[in-house]
PDB file of N, CA and C in Angstrom:
ATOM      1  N   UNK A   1      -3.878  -3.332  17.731  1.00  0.00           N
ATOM      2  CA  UNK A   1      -3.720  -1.993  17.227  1.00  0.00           C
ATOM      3  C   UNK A   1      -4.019  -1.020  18.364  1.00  0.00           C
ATOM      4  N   UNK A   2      -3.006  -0.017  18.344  1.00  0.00           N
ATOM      5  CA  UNK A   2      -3.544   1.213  19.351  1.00  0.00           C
ATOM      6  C   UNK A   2      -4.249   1.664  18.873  1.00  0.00           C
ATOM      7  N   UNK A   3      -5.247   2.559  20.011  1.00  0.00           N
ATOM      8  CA  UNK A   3      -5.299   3.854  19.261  1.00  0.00           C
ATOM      9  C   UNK A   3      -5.484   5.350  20.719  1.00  0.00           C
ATOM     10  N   UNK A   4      -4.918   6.237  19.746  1.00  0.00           N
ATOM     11  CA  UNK A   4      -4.895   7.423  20.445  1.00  0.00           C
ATOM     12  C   UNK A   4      -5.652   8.771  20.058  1.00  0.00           C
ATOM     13  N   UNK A   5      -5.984   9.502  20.964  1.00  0.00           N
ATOM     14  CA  UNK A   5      -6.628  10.886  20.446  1.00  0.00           C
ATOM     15  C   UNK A   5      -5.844  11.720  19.454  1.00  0.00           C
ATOM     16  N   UNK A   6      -6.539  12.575  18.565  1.00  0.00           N
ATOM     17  CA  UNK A   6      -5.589  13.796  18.073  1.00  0.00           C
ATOM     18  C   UNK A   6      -5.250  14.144  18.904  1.00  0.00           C
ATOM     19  N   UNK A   7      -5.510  14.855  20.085  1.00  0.00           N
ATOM     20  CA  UNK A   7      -4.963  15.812  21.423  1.00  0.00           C
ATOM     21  C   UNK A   7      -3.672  15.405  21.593  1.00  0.00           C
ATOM     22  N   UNK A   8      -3.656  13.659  22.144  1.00  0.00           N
ATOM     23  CA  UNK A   8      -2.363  13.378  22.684  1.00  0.00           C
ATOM     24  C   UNK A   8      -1.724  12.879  21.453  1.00  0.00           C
ATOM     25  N   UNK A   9      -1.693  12.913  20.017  1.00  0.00           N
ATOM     26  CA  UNK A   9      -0.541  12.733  19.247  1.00  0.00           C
ATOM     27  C   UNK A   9       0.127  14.070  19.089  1.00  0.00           C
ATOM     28  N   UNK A  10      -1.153  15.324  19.052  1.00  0.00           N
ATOM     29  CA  UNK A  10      -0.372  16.883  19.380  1.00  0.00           C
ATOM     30  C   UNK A  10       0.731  16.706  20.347  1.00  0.00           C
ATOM     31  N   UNK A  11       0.303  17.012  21.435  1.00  0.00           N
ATOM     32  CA  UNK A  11       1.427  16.545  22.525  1.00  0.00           C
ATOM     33  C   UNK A  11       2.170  15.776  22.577  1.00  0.00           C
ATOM     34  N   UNK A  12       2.302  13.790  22.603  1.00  0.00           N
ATOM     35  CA  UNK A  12       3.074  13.808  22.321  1.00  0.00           C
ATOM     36  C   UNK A  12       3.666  13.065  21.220  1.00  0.00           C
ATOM     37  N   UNK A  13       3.477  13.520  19.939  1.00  0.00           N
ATOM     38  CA  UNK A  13       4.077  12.875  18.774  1.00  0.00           C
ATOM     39  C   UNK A  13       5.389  12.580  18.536  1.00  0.00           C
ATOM     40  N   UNK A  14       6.562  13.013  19.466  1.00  0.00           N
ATOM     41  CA  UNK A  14       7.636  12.364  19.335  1.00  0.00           C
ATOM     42  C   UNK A  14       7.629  11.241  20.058  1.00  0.00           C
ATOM     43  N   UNK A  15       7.082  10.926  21.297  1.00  0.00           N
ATOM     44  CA  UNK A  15       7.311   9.676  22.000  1.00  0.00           C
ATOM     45  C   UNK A  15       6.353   8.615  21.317  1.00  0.00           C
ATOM     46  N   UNK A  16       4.759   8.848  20.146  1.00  0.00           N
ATOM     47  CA  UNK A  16       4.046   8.002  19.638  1.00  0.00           C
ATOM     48  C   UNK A  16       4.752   7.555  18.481  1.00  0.00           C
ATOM     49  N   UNK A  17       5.713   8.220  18.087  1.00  0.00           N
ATOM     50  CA  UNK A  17       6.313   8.000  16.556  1.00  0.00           C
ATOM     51  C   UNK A  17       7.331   7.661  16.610  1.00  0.00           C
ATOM     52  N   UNK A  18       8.125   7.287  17.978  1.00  0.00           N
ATOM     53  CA  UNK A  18       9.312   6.352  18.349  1.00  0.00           C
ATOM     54  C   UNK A  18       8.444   4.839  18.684  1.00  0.00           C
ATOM     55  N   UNK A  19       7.512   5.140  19.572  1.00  0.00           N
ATOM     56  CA  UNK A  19       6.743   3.736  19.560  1.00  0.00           C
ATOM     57  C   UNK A  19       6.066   2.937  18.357  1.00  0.00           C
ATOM     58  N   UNK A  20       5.780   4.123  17.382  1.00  0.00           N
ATOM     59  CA  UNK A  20       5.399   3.050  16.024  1.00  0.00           C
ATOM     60  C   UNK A  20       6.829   2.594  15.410  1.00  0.00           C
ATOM     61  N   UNK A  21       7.893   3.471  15.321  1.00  0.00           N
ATOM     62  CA  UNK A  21       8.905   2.865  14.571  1.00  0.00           C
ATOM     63  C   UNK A  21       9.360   1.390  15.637  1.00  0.00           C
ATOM     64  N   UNK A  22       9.462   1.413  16.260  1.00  0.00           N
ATOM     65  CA  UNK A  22       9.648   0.709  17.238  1.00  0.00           C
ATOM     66  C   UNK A  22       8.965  -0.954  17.502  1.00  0.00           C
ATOM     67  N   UNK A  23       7.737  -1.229  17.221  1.00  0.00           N
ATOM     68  CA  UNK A  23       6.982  -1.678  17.142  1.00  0.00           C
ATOM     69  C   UNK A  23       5.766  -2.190  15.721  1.00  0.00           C
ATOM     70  N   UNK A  24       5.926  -0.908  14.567  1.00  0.00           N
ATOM     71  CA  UNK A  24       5.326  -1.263  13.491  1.00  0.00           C
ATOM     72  C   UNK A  24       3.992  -1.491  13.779  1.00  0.00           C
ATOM     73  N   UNK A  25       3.381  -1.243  15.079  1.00  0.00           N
ATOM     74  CA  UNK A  25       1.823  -1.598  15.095  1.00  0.00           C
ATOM     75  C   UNK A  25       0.981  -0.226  14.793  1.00  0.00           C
ATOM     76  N   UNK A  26       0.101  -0.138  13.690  1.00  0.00           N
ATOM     77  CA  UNK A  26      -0.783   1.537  13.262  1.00  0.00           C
ATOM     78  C   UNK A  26      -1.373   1.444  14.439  1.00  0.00           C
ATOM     79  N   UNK A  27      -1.625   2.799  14.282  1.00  0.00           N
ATOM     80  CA  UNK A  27      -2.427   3.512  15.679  1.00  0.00           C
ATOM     81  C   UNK A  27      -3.728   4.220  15.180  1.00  0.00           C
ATOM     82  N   UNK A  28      -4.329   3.810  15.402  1.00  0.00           N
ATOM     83  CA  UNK A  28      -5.701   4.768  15.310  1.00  0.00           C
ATOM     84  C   UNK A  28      -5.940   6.043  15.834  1.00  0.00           C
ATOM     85  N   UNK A  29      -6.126   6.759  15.014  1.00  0.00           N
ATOM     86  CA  UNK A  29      -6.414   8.528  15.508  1.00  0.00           C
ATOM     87  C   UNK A  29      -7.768   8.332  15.912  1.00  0.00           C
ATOM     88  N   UNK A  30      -7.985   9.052  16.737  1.00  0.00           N
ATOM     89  CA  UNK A  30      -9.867   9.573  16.738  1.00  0.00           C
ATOM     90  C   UNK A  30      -9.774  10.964  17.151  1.00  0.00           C
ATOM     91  N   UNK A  31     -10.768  11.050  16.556  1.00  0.00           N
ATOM     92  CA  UNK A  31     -11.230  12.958  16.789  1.00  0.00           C
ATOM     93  C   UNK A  31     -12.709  13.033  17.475  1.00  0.00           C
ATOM     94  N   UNK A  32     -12.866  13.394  18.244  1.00  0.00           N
ATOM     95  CA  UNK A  32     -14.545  13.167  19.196  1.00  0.00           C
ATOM     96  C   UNK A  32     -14.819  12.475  18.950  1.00  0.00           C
ATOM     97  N   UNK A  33     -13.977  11.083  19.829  1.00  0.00           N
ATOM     98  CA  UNK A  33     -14.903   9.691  19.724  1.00  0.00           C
ATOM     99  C   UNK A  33     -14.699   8.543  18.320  1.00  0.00           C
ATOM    100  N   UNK A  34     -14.607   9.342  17.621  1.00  0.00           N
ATOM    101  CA  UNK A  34     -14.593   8.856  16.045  1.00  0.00           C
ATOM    102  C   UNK A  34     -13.472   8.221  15.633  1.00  0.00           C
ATOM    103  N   UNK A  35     -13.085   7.680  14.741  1.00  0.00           N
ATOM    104  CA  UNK A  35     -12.006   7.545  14.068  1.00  0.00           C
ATOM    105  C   UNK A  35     -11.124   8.286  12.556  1.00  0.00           C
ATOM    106  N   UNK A  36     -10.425   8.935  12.782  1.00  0.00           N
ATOM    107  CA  UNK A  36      -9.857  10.290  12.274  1.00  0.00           C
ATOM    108  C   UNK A  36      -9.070   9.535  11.101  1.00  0.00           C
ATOM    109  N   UNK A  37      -8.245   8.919  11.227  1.00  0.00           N
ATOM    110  CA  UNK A  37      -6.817   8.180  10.411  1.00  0.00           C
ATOM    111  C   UNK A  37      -6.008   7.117  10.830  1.00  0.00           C
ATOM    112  N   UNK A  38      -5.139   6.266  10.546  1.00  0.00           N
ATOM    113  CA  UNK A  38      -4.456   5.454  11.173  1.00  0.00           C
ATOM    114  C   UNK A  38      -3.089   6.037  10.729  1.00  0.00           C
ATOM    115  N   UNK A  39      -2.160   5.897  11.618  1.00  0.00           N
ATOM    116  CA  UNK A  39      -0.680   5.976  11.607  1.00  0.00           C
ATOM    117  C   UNK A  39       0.040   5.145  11.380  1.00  0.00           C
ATOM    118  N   UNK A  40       1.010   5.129  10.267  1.00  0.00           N
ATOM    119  CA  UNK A  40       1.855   4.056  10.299  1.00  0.00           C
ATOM    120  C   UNK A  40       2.994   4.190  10.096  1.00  0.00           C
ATOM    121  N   UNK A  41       3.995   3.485  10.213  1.00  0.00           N
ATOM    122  CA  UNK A  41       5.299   3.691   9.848  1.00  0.00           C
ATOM    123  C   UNK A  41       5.705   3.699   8.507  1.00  0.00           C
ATOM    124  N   UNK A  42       7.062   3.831   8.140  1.00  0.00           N
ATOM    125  CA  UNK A  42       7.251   3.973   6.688  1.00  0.00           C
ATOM    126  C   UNK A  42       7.507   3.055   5.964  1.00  0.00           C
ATOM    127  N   UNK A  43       8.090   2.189   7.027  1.00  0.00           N
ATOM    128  CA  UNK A  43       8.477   0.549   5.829  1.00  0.00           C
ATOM    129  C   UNK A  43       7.387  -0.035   6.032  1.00  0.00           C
ATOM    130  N   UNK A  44       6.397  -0.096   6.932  1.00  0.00           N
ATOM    131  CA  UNK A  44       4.505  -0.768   6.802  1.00  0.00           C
ATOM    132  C   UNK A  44       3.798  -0.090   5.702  1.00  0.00           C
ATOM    133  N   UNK A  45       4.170   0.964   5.539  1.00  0.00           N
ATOM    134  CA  UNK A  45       3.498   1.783   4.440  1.00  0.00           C
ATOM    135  C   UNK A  45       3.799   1.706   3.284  1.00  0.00           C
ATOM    136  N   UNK A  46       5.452   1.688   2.594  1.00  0.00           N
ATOM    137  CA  UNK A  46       6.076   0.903   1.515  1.00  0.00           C
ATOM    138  C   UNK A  46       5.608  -0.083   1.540  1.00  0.00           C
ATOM    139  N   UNK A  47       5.679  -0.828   2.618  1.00  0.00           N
ATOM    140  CA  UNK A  47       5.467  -2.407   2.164  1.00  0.00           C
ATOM    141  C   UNK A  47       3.918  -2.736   1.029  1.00  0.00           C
ATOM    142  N   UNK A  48       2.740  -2.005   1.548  1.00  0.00           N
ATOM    143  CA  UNK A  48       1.563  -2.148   1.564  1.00  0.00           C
ATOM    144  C   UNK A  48       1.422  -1.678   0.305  1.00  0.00           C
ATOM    145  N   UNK A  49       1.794  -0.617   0.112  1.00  0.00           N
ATOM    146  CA  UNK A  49       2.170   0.367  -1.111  1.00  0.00           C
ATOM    147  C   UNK A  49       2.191  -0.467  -2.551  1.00  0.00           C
ATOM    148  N   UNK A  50       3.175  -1.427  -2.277  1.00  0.00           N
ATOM    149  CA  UNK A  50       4.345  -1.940  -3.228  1.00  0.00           C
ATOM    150  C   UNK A  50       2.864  -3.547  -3.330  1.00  0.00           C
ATOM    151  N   UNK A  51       2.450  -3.972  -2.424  1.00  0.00           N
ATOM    152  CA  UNK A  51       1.787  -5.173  -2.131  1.00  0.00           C
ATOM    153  C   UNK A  51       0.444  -4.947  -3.334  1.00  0.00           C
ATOM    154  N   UNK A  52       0.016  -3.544  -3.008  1.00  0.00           N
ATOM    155  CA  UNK A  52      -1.450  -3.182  -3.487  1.00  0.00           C
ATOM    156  C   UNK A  52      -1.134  -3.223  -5.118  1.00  0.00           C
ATOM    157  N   UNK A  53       0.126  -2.246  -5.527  1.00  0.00           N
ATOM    158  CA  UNK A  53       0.291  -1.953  -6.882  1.00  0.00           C
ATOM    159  C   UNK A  53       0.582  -3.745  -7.671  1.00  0.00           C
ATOM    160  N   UNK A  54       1.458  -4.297  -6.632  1.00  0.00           N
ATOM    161  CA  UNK A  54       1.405  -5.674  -7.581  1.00  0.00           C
ATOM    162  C   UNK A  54      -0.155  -6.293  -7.462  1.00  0.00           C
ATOM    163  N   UNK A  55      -1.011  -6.480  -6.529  1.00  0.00           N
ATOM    164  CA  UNK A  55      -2.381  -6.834  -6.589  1.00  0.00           C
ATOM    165  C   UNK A  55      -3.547  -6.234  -7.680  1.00  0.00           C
ATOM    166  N   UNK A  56      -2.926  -4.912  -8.164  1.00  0.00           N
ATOM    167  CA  UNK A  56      -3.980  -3.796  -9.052  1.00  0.00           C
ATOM    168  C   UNK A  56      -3.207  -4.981 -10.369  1.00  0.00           C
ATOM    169  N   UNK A  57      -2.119  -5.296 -10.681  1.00  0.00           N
ATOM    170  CA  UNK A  57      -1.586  -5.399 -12.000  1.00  0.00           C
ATOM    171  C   UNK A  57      -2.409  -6.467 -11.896  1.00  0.00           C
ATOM    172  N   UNK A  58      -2.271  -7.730 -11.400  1.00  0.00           N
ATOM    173  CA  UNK A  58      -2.675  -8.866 -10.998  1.00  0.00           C
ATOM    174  C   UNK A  58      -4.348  -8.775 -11.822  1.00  0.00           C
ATOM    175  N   UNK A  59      -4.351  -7.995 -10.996  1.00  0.00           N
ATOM    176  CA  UNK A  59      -6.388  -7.550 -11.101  1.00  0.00           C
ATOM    177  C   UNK A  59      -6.786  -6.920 -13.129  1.00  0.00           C
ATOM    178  N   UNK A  60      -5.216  -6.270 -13.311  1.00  0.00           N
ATOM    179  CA  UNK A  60      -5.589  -6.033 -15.287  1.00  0.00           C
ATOM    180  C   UNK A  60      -5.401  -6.969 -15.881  1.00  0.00           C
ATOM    181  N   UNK A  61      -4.587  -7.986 -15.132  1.00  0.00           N
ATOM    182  CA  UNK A  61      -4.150  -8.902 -16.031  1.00  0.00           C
ATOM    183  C   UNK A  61      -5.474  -9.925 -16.531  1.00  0.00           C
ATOM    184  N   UNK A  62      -5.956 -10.078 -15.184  1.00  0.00           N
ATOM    185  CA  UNK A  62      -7.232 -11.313 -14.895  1.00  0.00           C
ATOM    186  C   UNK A  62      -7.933 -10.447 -16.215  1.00  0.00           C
ATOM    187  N   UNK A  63      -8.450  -8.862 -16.260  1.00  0.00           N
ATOM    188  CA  UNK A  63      -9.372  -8.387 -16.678  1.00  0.00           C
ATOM    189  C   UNK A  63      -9.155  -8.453 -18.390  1.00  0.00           C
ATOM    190  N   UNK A  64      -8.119  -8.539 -18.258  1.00  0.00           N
ATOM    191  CA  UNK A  64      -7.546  -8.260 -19.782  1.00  0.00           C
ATOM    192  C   UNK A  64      -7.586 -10.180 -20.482  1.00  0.00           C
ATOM    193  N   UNK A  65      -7.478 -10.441 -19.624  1.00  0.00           N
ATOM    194  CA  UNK A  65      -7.724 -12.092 -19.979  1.00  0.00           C
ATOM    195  C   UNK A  65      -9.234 -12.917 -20.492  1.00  0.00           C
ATOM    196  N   UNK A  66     -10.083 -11.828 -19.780  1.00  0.00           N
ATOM    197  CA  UNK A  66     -11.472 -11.962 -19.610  1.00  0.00           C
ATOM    198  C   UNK A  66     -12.134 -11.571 -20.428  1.00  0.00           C
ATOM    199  N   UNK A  67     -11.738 -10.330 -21.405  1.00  0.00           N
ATOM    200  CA  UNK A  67     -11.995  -9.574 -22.041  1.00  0.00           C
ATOM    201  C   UNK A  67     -11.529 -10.046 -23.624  1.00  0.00           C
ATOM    202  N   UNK A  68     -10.772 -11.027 -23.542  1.00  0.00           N
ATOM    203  CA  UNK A  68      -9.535 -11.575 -24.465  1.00  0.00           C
ATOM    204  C   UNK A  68      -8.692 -10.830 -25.358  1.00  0.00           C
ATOM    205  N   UNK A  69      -7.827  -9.796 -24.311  1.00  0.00           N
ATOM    206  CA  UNK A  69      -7.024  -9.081 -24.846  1.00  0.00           C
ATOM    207  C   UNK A  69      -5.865  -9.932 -24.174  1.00  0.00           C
ATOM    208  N   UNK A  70      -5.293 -10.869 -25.320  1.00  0.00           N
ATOM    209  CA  UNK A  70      -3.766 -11.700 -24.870  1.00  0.00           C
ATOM    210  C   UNK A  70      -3.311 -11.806 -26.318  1.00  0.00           C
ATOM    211  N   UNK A  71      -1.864 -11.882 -26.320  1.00  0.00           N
ATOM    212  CA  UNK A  71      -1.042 -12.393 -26.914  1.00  0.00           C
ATOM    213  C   UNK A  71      -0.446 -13.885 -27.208  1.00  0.00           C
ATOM    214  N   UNK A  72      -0.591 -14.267 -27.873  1.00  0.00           N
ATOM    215  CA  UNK A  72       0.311 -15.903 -28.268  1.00  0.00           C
ATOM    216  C   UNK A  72       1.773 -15.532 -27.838  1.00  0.00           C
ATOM    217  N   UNK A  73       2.193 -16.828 -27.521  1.00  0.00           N
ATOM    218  CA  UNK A  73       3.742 -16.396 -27.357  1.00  0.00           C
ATOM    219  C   UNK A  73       4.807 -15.837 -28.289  1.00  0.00           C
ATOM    220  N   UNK A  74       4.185 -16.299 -29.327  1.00  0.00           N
ATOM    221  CA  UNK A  74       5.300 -15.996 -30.680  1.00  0.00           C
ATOM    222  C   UNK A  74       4.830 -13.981 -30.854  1.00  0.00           C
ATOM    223  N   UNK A  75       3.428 -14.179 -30.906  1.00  0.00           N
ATOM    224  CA  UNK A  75       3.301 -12.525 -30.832  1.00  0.00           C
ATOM    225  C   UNK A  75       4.250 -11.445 -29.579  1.00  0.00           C
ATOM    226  N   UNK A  76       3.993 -12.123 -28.208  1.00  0.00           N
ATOM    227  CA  UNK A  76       4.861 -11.264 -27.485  1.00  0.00           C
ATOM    228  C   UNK A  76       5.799 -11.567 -27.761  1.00  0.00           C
ATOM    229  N   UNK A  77       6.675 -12.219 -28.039  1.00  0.00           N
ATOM    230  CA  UNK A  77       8.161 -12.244 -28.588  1.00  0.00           C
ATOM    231  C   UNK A  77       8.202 -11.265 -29.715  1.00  0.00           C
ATOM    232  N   UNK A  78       7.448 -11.127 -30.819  1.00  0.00           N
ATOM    233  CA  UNK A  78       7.515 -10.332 -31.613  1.00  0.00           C
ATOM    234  C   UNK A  78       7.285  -8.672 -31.172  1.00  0.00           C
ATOM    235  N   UNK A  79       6.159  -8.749 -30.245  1.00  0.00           N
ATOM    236  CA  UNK A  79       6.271  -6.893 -29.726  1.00  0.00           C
ATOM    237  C   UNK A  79       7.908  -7.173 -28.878  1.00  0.00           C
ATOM    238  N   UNK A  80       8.047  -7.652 -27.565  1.00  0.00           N
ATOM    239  CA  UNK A  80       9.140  -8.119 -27.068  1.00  0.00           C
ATOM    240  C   UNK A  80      10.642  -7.367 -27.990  1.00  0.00           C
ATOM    241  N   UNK A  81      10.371  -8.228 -28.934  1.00  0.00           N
ATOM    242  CA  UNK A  81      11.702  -8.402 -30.015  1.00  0.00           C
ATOM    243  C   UNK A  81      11.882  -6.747 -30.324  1.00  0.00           C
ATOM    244  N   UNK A  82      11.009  -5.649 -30.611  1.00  0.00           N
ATOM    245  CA  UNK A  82      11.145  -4.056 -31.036  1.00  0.00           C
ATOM    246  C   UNK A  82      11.911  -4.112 -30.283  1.00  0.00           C
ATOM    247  N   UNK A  83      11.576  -3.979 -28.920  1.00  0.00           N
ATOM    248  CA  UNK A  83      12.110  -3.288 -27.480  1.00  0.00           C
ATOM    249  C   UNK A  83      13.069  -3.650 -27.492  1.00  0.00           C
ATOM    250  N   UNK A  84      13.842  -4.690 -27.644  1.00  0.00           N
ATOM    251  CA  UNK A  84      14.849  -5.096 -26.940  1.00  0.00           C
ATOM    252  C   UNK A  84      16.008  -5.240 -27.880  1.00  0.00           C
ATOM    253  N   UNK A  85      15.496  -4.776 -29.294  1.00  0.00           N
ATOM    254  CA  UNK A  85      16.686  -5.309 -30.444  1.00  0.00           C
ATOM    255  C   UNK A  85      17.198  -3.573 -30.162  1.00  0.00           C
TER     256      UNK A  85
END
């Protein structure tokens, strides 16, 4: 992973934002020393996006299982069956 100052993404953010599309590797911002944000491209960012929301469902499902909020099969066929008739 890079990383670069705020200063020089001010300056030069067109040549850092051809190198992330380019490459797909985030860049680390820092602001005095620190670490400010990471940069990323847009299909790394969809991707991650799309990765997390199926991992959150994943994560109600377990919870809802645990909790014993499930359906028999014949029941979801029956909610199922409203929707779709």
């Amino acid at each position: 992973m890079k990383t670069t100052l705020v200063t020089t993404l001010k300056r030069q953010a067109t040549r850092i934002l051809g190198e992330l599309a380019a490459d797909h590797d985030p860049i680390l911002i820092t602001e005095h020393g620190r670490p400010a944000a990471y940069l990323v491209d847009v299909e790394s960012f969809e991707f991650q996006r799309d990765r997390l929301l199926i991992l959150e469902g994943i994560a109600r499902g377990e919870r809802a299982i645990e909790e014993g909020r499930v359906l028999s099969e014949d029941q979801a066929k029956a909610r199922m069956g409203r929707w779709l008739s």
